[in-house]
Protein backbone atom coordinates (compact mmCIF):
# COMPACT_ATOMS: atom_id res chain seq x y z
CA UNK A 1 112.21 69.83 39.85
CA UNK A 2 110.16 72.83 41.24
CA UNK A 3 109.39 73.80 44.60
CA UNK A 4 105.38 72.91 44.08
CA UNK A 5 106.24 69.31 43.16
CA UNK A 6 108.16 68.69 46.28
CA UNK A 7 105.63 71.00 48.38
CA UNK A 8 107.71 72.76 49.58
CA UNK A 9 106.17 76.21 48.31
CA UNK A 10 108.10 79.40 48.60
CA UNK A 11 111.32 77.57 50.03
CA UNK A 12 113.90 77.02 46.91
CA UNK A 13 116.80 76.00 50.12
CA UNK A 14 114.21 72.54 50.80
CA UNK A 15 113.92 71.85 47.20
CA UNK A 16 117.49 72.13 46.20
CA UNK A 17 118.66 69.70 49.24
CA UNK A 18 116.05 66.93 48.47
CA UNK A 19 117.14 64.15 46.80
CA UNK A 20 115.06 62.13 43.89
CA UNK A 21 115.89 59.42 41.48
CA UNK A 22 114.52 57.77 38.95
CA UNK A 23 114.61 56.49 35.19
CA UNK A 24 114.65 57.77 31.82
CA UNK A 25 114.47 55.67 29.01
CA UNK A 26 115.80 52.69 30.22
CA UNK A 27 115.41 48.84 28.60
CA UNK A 28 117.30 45.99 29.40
CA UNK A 29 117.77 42.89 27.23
CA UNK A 30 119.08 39.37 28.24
CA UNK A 31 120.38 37.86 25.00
CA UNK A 32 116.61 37.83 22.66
CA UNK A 33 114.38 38.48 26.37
CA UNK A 34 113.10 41.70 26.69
CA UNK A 35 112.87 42.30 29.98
CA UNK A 36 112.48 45.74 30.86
CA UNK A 37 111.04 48.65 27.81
CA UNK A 38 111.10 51.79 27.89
CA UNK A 39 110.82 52.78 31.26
CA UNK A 40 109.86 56.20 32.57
CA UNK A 41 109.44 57.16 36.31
CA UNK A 42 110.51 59.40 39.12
CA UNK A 43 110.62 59.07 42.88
CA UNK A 44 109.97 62.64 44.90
CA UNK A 45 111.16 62.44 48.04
CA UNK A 46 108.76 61.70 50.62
CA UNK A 47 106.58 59.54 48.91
CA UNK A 48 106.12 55.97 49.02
CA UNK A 49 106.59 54.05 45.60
CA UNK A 50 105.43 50.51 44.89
CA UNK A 51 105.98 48.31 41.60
CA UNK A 52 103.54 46.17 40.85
CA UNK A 53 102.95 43.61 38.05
CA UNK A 54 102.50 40.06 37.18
CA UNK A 55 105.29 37.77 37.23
CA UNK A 56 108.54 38.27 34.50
CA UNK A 57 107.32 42.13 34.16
CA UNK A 58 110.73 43.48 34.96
CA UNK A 59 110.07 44.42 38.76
CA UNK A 60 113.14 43.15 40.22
CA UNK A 61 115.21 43.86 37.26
CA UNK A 62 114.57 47.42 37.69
CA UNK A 63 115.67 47.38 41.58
CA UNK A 64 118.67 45.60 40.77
CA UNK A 65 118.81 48.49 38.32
CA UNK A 66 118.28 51.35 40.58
CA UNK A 67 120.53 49.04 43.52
CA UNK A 68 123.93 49.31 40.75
CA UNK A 69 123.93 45.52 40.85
CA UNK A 70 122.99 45.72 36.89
CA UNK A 71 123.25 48.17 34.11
CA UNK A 72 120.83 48.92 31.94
CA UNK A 73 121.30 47.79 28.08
CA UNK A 74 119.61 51.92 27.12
CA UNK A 75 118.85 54.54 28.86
CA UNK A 76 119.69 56.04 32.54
CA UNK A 77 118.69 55.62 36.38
CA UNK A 78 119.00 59.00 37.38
CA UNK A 79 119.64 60.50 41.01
CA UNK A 80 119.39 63.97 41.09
CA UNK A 81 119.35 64.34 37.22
CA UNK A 82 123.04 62.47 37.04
CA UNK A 83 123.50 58.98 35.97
CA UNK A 84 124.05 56.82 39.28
CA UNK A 85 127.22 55.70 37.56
CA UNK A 86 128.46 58.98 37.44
CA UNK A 87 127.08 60.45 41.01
CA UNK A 88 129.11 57.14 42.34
CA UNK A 89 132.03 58.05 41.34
CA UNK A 90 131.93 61.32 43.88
């Protein structure tokens, strides 16, 4: 993360305290379903983030994701670059 994409130009101590999360690469299968592919995304801090889609597109599947509640069957949720898995266990 640099300081221009959190806007906070020319002040590295406000970038390296904000907190962002996110996911890299992450699918999740239930038995043959395919429910979630692929997915890509970060959340900067002080933004506000929406998921939208039709219904059975993954939606809640990736908050219960992002919440811990499930794992993902590839791939990472990420806060602050470390697998949530592994930042819990701080």
């Amino acid at each position: 993360m640099t300081a221009s994409s959190t806007g906070h130009e020319g002040d590295p101590a406000a970038t390296a305290t904000q907190e962002w999360w996110g996911a890299e690469d992450v699918c999740v299968r239930y038995g043959e379903k395919l429910a979630v592919d692929d997915l890509d995304f970060v959340v900067q801090p002080g933004t506000v983030t929406g998921f939208l889609g039709p219904n059975g597109a993954g939606k809640s599947t990736t908050m219960r994701m992002i919440a811990g509640l499930d794992e993902p069957t590839a791939g990472r949720v990420l806060v602050n670059g470390t697998d949530y898995r592994a930042a819990s266990d701080r």
